[in-house]
Protein backbone atom coordinates (compact mmCIF):
# COMPACT_ATOMS: atom_id res chain seq x y z
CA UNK A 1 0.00 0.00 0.00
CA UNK A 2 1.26 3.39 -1.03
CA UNK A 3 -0.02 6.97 -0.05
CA UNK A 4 1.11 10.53 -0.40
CA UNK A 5 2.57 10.25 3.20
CA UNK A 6 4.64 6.95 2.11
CA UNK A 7 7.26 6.97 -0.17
CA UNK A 8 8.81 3.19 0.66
CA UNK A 9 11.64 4.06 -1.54
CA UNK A 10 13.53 6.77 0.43
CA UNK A 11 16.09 5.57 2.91
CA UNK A 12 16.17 6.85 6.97
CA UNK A 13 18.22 9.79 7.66
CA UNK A 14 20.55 8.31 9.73
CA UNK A 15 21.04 6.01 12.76
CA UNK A 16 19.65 8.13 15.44
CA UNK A 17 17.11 10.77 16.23
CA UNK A 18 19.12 13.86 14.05
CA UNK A 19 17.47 16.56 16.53
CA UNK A 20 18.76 14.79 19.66
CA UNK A 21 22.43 14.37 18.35
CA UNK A 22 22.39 17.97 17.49
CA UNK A 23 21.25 18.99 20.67
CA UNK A 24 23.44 16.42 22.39
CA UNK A 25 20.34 15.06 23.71
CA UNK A 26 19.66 11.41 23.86
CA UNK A 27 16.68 9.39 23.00
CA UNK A 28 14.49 6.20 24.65
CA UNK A 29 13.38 4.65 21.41
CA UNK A 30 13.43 6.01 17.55
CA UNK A 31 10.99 6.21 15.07
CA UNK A 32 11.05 6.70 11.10
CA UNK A 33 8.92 9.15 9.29
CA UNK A 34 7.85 7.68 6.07
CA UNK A 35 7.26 10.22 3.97
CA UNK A 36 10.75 11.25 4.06
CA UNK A 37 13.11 8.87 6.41
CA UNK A 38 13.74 11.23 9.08
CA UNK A 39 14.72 9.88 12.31
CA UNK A 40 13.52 11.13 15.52
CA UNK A 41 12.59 9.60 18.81
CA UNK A 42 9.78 8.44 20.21
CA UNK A 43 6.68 10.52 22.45
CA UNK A 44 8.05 8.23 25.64
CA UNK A 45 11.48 10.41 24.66
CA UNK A 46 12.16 13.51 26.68
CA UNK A 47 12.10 15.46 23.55
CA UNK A 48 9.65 13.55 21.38
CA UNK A 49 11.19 14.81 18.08
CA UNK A 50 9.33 12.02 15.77
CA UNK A 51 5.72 14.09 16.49
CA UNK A 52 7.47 17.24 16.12
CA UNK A 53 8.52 16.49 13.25
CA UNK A 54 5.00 14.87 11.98
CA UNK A 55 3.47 18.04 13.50
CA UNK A 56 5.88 20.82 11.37
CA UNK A 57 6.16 19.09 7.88
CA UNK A 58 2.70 17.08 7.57
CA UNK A 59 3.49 13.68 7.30
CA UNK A 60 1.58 12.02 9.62
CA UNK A 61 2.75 8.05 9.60
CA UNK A 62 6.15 6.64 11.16
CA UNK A 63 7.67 3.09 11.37
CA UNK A 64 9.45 1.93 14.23
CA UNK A 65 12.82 2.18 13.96
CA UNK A 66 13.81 -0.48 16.46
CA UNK A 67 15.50 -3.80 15.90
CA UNK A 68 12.64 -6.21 15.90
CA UNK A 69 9.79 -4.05 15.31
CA UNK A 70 8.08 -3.75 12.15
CA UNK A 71 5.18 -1.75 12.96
CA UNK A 72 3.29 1.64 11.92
CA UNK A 73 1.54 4.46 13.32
CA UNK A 74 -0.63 7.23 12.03
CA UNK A 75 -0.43 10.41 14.44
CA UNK A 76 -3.34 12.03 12.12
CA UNK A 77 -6.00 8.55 13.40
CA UNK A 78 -3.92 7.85 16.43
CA UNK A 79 -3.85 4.21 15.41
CA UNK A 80 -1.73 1.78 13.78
CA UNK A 81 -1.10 1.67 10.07
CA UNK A 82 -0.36 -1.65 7.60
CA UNK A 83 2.31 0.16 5.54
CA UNK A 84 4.57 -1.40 3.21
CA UNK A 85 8.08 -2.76 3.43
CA UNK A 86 10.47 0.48 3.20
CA UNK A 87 14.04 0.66 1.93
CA UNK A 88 16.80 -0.63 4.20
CA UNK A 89 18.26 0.16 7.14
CA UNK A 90 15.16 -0.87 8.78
CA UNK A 91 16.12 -0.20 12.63
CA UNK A 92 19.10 1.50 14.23
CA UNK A 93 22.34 -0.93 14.42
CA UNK A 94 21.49 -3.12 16.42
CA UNK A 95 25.08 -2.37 19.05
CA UNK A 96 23.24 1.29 19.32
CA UNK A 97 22.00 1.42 22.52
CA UNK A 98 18.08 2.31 23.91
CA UNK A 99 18.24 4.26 25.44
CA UNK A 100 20.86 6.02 23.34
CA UNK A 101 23.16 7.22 21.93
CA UNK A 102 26.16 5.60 23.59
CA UNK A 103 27.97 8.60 25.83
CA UNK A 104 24.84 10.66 25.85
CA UNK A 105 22.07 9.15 28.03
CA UNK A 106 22.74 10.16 31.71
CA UNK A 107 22.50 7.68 35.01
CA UNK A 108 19.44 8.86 35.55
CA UNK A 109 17.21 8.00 32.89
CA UNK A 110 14.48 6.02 34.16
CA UNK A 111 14.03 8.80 36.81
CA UNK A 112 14.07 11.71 33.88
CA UNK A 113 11.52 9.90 32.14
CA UNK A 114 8.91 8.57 34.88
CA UNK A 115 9.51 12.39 36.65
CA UNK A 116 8.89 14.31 33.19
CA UNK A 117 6.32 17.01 33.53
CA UNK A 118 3.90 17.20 30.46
């Protein structure tokens, strides 16, 4: 299945959520936009970069980006999406941490995210 808001052709952006590593923020999980492969991590993230970035450019439906994980989800219906297979990489390297990236995610992680203020 194929939509304006899928193009299965267009590879992710990079390993990691590109707003984080410019920040030198760190993520919990990543997701992959698939209108245009941008990486960003996931609304359990501190920074939650994946709907910011569905918010500011319109394209509503992201893949996982996790090793194992093959599913979908459409932030315009809030519900999960069949999409089709999508060019490779199809998850960060698998030696990338979660939380990650390596270096960046601090001791206190699990507090940071269970104590976040919404």
């Amino acid at each position: 299945m194929t939509t304006p808001e899928i193009d299965p052709t267009v590879p992710p952006s990079g390993t990691g959520c590109l707003d984080c590593e410019k920040s030198g923020g760190w993520w919990f999980h990543l997701r992959r936009c698939t209108g245009c492969g941008h990486i960003g991590c996931c609304d359990d993230s501190l920074s939650r970069h994946a709907s910011k970035h569905a918010s500011d450019t319109g394209h509503p439906i992201i893949r996982s980006f996790e090793p194992g994980e093959d599913w979908f989800w459409n932030y315009e219906t809030n519900d999960y999406y069949n999409g089709p297979a999508l060019a490779p990489p199809q998850s960060r390297p698998a030696d990338e941490t979660a939380p990650g990236p390596k270096g960046h995610v601090p001791e206190n992680w699990v507090s940071l995210l269970q104590n976040r203020t919404d």
